[in-house]
C-alpha atoms as a PDB file:
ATOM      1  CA  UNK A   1     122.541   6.042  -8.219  1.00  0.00           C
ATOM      2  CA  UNK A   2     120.579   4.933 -11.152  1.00  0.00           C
ATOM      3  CA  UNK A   3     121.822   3.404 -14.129  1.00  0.00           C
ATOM      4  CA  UNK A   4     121.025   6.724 -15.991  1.00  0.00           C
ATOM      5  CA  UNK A   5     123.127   8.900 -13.986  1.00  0.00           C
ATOM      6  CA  UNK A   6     125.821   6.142 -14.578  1.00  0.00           C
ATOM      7  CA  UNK A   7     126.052   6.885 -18.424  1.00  0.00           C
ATOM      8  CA  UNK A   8     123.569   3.895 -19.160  1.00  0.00           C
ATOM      9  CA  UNK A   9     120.301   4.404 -20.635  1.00  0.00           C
ATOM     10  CA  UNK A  10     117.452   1.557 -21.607  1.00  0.00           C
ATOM     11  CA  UNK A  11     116.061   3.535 -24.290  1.00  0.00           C
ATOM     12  CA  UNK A  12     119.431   3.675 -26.787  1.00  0.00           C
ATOM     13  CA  UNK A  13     119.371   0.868 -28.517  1.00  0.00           C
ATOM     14  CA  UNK A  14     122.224  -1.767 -27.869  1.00  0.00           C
ATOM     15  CA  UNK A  15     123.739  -4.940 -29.744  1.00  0.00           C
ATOM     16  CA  UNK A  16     123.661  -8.133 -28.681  1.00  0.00           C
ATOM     17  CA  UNK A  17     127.874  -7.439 -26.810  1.00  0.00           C
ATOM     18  CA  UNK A  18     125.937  -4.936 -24.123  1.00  0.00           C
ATOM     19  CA  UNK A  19     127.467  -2.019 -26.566  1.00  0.00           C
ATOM     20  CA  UNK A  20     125.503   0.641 -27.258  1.00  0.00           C
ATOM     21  CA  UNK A  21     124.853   1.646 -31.066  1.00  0.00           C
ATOM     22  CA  UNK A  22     125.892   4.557 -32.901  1.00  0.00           C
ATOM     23  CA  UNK A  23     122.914   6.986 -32.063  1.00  0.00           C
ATOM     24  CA  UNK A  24     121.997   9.678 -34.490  1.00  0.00           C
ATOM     25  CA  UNK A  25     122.538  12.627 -31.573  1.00  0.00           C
ATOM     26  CA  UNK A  26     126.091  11.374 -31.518  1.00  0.00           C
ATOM     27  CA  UNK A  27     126.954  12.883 -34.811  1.00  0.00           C
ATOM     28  CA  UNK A  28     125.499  16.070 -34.129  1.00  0.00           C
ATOM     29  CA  UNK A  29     127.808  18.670 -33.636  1.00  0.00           C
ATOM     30  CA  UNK A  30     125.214  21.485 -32.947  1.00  0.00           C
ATOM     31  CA  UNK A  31     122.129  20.836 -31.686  1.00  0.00           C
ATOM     32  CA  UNK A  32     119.191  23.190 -33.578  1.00  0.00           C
ATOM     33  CA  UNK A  33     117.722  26.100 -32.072  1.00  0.00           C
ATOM     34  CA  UNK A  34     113.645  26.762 -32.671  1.00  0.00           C
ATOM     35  CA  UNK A  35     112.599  30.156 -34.301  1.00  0.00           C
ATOM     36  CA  UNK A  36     110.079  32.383 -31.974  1.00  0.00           C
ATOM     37  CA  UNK A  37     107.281  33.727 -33.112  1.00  0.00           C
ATOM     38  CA  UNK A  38     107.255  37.324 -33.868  1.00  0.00           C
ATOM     39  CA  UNK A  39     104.546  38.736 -31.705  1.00  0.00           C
ATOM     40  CA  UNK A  40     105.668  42.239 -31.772  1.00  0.00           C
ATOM     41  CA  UNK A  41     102.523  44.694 -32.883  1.00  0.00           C
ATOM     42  CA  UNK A  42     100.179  41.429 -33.233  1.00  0.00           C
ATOM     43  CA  UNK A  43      96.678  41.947 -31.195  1.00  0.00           C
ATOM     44  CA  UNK A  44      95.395  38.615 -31.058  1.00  0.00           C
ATOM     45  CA  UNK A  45      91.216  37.270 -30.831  1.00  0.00           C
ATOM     46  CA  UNK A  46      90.326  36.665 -27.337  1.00  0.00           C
ATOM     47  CA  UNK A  47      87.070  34.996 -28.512  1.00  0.00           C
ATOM     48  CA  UNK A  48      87.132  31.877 -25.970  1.00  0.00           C
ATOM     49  CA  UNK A  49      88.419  30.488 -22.705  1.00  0.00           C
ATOM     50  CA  UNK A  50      91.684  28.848 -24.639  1.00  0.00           C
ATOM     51  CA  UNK A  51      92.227  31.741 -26.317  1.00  0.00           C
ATOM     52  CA  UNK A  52      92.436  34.200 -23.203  1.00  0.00           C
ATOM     53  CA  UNK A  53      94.913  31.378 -21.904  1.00  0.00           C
ATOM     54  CA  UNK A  54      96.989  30.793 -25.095  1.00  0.00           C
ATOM     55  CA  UNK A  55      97.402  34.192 -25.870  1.00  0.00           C
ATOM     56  CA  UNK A  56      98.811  35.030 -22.211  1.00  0.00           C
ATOM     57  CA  UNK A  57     100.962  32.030 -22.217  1.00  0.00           C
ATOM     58  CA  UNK A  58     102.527  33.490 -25.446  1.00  0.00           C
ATOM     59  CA  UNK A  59     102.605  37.073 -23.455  1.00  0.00           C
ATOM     60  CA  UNK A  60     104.283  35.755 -20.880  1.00  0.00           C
ATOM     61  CA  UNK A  61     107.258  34.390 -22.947  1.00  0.00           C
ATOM     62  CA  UNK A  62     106.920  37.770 -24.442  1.00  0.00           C
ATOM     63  CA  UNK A  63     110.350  39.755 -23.806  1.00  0.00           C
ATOM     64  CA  UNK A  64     108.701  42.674 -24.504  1.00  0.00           C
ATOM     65  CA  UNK A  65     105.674  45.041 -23.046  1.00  0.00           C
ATOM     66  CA  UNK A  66     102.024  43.803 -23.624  1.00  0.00           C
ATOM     67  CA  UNK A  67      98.681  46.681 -22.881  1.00  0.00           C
ATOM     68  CA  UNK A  68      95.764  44.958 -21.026  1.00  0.00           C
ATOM     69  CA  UNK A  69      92.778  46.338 -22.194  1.00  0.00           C
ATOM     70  CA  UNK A  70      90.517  45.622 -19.050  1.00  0.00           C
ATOM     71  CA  UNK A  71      87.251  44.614 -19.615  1.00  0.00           C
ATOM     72  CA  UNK A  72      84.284  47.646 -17.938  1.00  0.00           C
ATOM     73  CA  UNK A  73      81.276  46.472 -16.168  1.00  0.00           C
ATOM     74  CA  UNK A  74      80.045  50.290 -16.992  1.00  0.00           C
ATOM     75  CA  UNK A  75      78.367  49.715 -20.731  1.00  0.00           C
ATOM     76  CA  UNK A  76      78.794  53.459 -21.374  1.00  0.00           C
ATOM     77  CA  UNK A  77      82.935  53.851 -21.182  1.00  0.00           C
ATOM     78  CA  UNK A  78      85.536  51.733 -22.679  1.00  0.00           C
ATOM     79  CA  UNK A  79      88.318  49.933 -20.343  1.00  0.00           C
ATOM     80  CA  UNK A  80      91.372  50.839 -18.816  1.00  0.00           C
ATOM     81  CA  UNK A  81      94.355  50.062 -20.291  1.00  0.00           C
ATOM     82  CA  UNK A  82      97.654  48.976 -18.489  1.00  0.00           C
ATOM     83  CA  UNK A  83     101.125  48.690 -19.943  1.00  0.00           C
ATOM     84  CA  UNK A  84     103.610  46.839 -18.887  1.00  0.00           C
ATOM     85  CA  UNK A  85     106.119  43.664 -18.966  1.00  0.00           C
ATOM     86  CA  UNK A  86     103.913  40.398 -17.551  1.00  0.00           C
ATOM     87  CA  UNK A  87     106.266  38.819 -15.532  1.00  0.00           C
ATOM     88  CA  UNK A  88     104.032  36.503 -14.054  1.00  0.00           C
ATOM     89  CA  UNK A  89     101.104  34.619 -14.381  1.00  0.00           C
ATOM     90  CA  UNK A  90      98.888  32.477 -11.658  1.00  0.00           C
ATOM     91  CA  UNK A  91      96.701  29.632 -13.330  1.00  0.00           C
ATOM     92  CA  UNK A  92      93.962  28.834 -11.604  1.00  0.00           C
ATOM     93  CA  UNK A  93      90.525  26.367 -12.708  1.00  0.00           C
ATOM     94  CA  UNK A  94      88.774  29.500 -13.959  1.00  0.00           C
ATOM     95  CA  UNK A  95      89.342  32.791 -15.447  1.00  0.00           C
ATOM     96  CA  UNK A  96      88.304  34.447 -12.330  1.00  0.00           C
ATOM     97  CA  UNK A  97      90.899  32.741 -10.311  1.00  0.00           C
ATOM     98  CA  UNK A  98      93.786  33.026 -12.702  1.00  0.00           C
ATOM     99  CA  UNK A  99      95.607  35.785 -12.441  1.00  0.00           C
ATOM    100  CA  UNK A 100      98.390  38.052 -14.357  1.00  0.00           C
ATOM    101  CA  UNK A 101     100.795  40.528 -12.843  1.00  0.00           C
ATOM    102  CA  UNK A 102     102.731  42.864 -14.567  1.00  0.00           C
ATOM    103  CA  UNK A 103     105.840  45.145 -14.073  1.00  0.00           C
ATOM    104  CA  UNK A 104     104.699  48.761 -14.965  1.00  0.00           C
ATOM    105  CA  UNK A 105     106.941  51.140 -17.378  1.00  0.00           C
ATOM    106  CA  UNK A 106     105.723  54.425 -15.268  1.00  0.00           C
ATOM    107  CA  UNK A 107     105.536  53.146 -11.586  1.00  0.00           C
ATOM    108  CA  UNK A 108     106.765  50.470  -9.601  1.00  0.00           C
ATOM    109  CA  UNK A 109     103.165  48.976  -9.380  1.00  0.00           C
ATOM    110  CA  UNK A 110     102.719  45.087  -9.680  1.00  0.00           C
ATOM    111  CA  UNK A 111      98.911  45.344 -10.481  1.00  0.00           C
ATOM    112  CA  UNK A 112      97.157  41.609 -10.526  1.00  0.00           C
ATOM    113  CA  UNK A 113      94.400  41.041 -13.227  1.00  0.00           C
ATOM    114  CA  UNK A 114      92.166  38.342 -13.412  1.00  0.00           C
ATOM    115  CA  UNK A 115      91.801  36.548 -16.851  1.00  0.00           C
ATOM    116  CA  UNK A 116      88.457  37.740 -16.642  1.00  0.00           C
ATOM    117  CA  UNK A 117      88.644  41.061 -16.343  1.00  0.00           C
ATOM    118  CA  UNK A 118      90.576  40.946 -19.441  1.00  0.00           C
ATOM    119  CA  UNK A 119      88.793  42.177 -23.157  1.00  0.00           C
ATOM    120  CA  UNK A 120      92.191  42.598 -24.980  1.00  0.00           C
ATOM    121  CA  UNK A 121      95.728  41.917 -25.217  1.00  0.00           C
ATOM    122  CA  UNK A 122      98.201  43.769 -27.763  1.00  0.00           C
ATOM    123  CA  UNK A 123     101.980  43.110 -28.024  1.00  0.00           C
ATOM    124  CA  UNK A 124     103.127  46.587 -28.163  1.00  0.00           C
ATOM    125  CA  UNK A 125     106.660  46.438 -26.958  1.00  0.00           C
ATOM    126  CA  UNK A 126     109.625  46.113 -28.916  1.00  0.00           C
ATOM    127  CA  UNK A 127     110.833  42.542 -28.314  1.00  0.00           C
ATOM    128  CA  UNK A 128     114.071  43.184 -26.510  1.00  0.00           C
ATOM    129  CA  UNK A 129     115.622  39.376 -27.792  1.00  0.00           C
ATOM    130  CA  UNK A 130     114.518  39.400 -31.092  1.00  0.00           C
ATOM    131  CA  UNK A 131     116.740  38.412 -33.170  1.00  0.00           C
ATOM    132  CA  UNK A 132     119.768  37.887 -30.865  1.00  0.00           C
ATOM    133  CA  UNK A 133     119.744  34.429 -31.426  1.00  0.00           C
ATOM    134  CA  UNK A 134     123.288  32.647 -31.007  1.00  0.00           C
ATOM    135  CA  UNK A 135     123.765  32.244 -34.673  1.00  0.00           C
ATOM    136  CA  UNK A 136     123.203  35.887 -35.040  1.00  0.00           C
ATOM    137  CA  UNK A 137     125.881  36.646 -33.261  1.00  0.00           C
ATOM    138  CA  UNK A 138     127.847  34.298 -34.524  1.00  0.00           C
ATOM    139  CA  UNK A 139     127.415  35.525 -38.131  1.00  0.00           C
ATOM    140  CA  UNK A 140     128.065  39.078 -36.974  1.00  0.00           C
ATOM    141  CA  UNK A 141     131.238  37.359 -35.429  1.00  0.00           C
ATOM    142  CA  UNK A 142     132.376  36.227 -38.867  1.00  0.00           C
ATOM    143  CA  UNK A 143     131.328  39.081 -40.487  1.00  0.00           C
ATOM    144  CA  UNK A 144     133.563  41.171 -38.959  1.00  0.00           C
ATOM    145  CA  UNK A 145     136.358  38.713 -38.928  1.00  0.00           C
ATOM    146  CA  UNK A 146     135.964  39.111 -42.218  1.00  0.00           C
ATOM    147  CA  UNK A 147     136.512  42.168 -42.581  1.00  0.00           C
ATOM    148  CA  UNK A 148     140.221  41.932 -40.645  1.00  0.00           C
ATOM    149  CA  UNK A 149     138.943  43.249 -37.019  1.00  0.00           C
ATOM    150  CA  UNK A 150     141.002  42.097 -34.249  1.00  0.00           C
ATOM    151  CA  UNK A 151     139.367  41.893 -30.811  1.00  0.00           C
ATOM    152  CA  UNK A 152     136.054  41.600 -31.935  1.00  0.00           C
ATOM    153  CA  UNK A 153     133.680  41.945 -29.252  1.00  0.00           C
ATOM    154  CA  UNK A 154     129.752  41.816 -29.640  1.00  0.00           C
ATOM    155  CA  UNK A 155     128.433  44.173 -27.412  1.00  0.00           C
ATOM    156  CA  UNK A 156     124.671  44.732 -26.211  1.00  0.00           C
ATOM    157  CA  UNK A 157     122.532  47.079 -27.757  1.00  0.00           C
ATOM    158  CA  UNK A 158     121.619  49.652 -25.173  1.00  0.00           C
ATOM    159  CA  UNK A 159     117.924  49.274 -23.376  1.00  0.00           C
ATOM    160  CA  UNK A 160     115.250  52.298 -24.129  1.00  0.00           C
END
């Protein structure tokens, strides 16, 4: 076992005893949370190579549904769209070899589609977590303590 897994780390600063120092993280009681961007209705630039792969990094921690616009070789018709929850993702050197996959509303298709085939992405899904953050539901906890409710129980909103 390493010293680490032993409760002893080289990086906390120690006195000259062998006795570790207060450390700041000590005193922390709760340790803060980070606030997620709200994506929902936003239909990004996909102007560049990082863009295309920022943008479907951020869909895929999307908890909601995304619509692929694909891109069509034929100049004459606009592309297909596809709508669904991207569950997955496949990152390869190139656009052509990176690959997303989604999990279709209407059918229980997993189509792939390369990064290259793809001219748009809109978040148009409600974001199914937004907003049921811990502290959320902690101040709804308090809030109805507050009001004198015994047996107070949070319970799930219901999926569409």
């Amino acid at each position: 076992m390493s010293g680490r897994e032993h409760g002893h780390d080289p990086a906390l600063p120690h006195t000259a005893q062998g006795i570790a120092a207060p450390h700041a993280a000590d005193e922390l009681e709760v340790v803060p949370g980070f606030e997620r961007e709200n994506l929902q209705g936003w239909i990004p630039q996909l102007a560049t190579e990082a863009d295309i792969r920022a943008v479907i990094e951020k869909a895929f921690d999307y908890r909601g549904d995304v619509t692929i616009t694909r891109k069509n070789k034929d100049k004459d018709k606009e592309g297909s769209q596809v709508t669904g929850y991207l569950f997955d993702r496949r990152i390869g050197p190139t656009l052509a070899t990176s690959v997303v996959r989604l999990m279709l509303a209407t059918s229980n298709e997993r189509p792939a589609i390369p990064y290259s085939e793809i001219a748009a992405i809109a978040f148009t899904g409600r974001d199914t977590a937004a907003g049921k953050s811990y502290e959320a539901w902690v101040k709804k906890y308090w809030e109805k303590r507050a009001k004198g409710e015994k047996n107070i129980s949070i319970e799930p909103e219901a999926l569409e």
